[in-house]
Protein backbone atom coordinates (compact mmCIF):
# COMPACT_ATOMS: atom_id res chain seq x y z
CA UNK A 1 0.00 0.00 0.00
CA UNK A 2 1.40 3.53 -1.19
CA UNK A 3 -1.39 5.43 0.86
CA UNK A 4 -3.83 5.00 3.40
CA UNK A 5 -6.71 7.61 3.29
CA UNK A 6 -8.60 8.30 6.30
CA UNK A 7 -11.52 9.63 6.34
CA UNK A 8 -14.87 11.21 8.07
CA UNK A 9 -18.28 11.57 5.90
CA UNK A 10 -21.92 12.06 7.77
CA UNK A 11 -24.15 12.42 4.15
CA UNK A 12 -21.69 11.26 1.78
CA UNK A 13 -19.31 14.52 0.29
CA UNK A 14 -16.14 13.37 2.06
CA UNK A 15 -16.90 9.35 1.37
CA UNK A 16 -17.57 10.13 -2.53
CA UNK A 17 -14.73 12.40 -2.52
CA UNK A 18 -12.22 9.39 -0.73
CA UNK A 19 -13.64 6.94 -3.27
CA UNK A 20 -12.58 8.76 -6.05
CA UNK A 21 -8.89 9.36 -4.68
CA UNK A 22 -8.92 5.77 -4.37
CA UNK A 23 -8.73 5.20 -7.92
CA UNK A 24 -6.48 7.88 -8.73
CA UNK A 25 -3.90 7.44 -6.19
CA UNK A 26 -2.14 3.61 -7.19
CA UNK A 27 -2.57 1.06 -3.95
CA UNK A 28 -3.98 3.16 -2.11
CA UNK A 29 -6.94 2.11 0.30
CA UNK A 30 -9.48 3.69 2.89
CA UNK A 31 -9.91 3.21 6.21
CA UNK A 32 -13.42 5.06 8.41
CA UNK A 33 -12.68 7.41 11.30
CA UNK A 34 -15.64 6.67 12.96
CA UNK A 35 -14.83 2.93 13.04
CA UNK A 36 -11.20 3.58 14.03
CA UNK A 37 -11.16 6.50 16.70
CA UNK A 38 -11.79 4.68 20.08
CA UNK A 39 -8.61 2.11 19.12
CA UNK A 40 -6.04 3.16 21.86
CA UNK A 41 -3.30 3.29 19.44
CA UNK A 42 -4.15 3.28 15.14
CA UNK A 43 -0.80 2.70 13.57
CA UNK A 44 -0.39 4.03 9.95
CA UNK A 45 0.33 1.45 7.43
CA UNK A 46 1.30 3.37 4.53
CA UNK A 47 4.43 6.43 4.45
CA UNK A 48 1.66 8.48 2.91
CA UNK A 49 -1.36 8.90 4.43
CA UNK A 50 -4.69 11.38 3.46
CA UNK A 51 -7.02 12.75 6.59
CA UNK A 52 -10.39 13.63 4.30
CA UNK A 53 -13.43 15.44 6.36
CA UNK A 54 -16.00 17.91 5.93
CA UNK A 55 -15.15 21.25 7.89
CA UNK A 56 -17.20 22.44 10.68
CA UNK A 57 -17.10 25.66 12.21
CA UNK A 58 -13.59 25.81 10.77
CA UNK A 59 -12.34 22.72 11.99
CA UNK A 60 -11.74 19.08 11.45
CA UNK A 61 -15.03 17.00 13.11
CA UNK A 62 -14.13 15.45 16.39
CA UNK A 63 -14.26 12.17 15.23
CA UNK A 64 -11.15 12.68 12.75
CA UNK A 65 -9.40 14.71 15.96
CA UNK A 66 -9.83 11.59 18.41
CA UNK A 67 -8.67 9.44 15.49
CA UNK A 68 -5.56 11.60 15.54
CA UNK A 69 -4.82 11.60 18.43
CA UNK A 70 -4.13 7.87 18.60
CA UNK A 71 -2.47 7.48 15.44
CA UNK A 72 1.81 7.00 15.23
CA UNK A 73 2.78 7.87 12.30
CA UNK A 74 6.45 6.35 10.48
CA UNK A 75 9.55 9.19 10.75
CA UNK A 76 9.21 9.73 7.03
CA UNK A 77 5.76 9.58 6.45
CA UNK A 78 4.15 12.66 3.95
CA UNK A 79 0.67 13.93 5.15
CA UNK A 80 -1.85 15.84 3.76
CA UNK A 81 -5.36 16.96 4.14
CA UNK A 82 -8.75 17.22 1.59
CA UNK A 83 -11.54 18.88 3.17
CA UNK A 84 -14.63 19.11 1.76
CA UNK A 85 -16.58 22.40 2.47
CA UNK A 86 -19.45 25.00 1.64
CA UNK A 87 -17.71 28.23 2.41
CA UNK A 88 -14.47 27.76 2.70
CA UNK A 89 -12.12 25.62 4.62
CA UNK A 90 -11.08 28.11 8.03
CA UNK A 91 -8.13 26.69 9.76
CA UNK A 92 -8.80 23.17 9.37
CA UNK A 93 -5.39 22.03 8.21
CA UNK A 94 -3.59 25.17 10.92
CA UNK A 95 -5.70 22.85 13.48
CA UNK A 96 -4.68 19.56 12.00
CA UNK A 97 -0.70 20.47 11.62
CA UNK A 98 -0.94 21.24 15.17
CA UNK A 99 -2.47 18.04 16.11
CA UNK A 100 -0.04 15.85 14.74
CA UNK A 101 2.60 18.06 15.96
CA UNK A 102 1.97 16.14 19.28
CA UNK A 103 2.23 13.35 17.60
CA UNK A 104 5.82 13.85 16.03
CA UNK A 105 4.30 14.56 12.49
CA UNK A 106 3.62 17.43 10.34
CA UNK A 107 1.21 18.33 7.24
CA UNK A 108 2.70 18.99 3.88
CA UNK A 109 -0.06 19.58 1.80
CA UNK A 110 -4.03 20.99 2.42
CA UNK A 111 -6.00 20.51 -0.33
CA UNK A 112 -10.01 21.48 -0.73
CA UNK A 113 -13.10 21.43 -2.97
CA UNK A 114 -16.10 23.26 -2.21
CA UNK A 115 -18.98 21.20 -1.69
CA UNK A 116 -22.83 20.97 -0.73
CA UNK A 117 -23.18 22.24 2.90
CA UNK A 118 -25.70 19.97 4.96
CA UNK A 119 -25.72 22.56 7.60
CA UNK A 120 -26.01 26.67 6.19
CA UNK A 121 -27.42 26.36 2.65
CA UNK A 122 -25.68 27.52 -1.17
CA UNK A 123 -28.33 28.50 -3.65
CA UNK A 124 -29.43 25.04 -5.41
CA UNK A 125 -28.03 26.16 -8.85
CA UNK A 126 -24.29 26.70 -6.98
CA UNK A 127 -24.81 23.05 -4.92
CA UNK A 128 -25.47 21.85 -8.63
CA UNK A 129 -22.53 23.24 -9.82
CA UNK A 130 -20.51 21.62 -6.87
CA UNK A 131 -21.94 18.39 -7.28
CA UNK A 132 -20.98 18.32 -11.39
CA UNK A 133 -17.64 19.49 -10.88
CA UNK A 134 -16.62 17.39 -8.19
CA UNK A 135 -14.79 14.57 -10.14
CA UNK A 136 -13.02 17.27 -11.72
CA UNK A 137 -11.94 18.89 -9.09
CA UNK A 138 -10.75 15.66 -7.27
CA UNK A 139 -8.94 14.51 -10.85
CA UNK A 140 -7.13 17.95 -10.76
CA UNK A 141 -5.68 17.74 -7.24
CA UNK A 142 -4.67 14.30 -7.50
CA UNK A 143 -1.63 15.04 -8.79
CA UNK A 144 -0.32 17.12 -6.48
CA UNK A 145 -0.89 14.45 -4.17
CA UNK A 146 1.36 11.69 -6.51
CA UNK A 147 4.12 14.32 -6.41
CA UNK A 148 4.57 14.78 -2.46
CA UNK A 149 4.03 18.35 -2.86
CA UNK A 150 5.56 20.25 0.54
CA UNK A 151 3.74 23.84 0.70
CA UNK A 152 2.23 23.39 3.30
CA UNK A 153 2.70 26.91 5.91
CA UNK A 154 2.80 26.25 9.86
CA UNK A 155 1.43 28.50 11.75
CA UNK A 156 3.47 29.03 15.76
CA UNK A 157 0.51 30.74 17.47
CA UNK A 158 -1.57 27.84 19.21
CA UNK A 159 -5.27 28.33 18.11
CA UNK A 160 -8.44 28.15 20.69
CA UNK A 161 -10.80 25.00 20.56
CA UNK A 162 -13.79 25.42 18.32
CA UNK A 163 -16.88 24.65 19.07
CA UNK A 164 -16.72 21.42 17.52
CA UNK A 165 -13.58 21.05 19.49
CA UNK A 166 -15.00 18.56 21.78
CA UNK A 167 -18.35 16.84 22.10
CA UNK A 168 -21.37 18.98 22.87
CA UNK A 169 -24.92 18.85 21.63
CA UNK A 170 -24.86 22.85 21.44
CA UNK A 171 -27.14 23.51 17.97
CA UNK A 172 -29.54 21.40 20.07
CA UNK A 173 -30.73 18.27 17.85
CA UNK A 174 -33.70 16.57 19.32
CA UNK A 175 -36.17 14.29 17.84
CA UNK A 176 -39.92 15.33 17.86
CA UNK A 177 -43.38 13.60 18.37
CA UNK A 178 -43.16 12.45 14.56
CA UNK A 179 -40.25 10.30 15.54
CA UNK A 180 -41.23 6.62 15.37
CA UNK A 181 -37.99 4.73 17.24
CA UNK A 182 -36.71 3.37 14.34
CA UNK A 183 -33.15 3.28 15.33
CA UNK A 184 -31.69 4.19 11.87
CA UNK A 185 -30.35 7.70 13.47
CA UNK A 186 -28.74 5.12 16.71
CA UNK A 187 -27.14 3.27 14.09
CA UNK A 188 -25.78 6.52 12.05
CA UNK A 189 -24.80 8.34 15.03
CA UNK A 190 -20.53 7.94 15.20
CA UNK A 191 -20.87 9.02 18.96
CA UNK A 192 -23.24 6.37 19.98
CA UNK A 193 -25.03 9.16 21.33
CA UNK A 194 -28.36 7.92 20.54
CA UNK A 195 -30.39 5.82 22.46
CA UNK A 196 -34.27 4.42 21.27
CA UNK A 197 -36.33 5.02 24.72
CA UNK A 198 -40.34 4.07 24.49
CA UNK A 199 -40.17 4.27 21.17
CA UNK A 200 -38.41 7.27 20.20
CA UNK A 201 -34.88 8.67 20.02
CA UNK A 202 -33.09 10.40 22.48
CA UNK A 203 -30.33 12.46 21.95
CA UNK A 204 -27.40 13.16 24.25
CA UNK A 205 -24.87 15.77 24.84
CA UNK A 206 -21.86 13.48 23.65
CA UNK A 207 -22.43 15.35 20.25
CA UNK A 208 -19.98 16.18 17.22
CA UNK A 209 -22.39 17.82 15.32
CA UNK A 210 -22.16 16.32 12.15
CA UNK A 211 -25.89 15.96 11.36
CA UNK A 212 -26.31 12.30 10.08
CA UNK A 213 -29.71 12.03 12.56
CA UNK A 214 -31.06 15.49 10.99
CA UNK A 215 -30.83 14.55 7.42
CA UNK A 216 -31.08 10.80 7.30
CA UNK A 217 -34.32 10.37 9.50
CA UNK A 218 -37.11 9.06 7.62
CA UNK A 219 -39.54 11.02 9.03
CA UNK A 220 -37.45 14.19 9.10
CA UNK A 221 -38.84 13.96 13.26
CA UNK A 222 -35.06 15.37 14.53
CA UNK A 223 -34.87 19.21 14.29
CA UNK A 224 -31.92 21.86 15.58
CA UNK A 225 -34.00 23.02 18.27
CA UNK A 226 -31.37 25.96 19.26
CA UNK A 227 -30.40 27.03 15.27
CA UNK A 228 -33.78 29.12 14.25
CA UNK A 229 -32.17 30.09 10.78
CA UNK A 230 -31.71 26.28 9.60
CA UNK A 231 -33.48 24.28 12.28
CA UNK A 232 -35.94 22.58 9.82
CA UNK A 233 -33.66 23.20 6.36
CA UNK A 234 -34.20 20.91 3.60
CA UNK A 235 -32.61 17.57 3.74
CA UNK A 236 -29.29 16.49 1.90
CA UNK A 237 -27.17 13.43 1.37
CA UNK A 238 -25.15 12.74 -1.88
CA UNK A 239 -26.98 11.27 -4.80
CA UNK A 240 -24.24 8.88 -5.23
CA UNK A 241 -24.47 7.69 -1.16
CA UNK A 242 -27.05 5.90 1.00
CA UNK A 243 -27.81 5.50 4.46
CA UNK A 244 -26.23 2.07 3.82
CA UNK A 245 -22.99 3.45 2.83
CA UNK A 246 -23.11 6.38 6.05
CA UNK A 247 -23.63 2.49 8.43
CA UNK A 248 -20.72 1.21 7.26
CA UNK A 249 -18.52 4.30 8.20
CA UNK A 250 -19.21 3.18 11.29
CA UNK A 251 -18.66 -0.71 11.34
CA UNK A 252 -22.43 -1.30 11.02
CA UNK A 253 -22.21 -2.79 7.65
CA UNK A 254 -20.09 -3.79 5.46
CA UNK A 255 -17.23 -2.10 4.32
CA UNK A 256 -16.82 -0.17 0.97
């Protein structure tokens, strides 16, 4: 194996996005955060490896940060980021190069394409656009990946947790009356933070906000209860993903 891509998707932009760097990077393979980030130690097999996630509130989504943070890395090993995003990426990889700084590693490359956002909302027509061009975009950074690019710029000044920092249920997600227990939001849920109680799910504080239970529930019963602006928005996944495909992220299916 060349290079081992990591990666964190909750509807499918950052899974799609892995699965076609898959076939453009030679023996490379992909391994879920979400399945891998309670391991005490996650040793990387490959001297290049690829951390892939959407960006929330400027950051990478806890998951991908505990994953991190048990990972050893080889002496010569080349890292670099993709994030997937709707405005723009923040200080994602600033955040990420300082994480695995504790771990005696560095980033060398962050990379990006603008995406579909399943939290604030594009226009439909500029989601479209996204959604055509991703391939494209993925084709065109690909090769910056096969030739170890180094531009990577460090940043000294320590930066303040985000909000998505740690776990905290702070946009409020709760499921309403309409909510019939079926447990697919339990099973999407990377924090096994969700629990079916008398029929209906409850929702816990152990949150990383990443909105599978919001967009993926059948009913639409689970709303943002503290985010007025988008706390009933329209729904999104990827065309190309399923709920399916979001399970086995998290070892509750099988793998892709």
């Amino acid at each position: 194996m060349n290079t081992a891509i990591y990666y964190f998707s909750a509807t499918g932009n950052t899974l799609t996005t892995a699965r076609m760097l898959r076939q453009l990077l030679p023996e490379s393979e992909l391994f879920p955060a979400a399945e891998l980030m309670n391991l005490p130690r996650v040793e990387a097999p490959a001297g290049a490896v690829g951390l892939l996630f959407p960006v929330y509130y400027g950051d990478m989504p806890y998951p991908m940060r505990q994953l991190i943070s048990r990972m050893v890395f080889r002496p010569d090993s080349y890292l670099f980021t993709l994030t997937t995003w709707r405005g723009h990426e923040g200080d994602a990889p600033l955040r990420v190069d300082q994480l695995l700084r504790t771990r005696g590693a560095r980033l060398s490359l962050a990379l990006g394409i603008p995406m579909p956002g399943n939290s604030f909302i594009n226009p439909p027509e500029l989601d479209r656009e996204h959604l055509q061009l991703q391939r494209q975009r993925v084709e065109q950074l690909a090769p910056r990946i096969l030739a170890r690019e180094d531009s990577f710029k460090p940043r000294d000044q320590l930066l303040p947790l985000s909000p998505v920092g740690a776990p905290k249920n702070f946009r409020g997600l709760e499921a309403e009356g309409s909510c019939t227990g079926c447990g697919l939001c339990a099973r999407l849920c990377p924090m096994g933070n969700i629990e079916i109680k008398d029929g209906r799910a409850i929702i816990g504080d152990s949150c990383c906000t990443c909105l599978s239970c919001f967009h993926w529930c059948p009913n639409e019963a689970i709303w943002m209860s503290r985010e007025p602006s988008v706390a009933r928005r329209s729904k999104y996944h990827h065309p190309e993903v399923t709920a399916g495909d979001i399970a086995a992220c998290r070892g509750q299916g099988p793998a892709h």
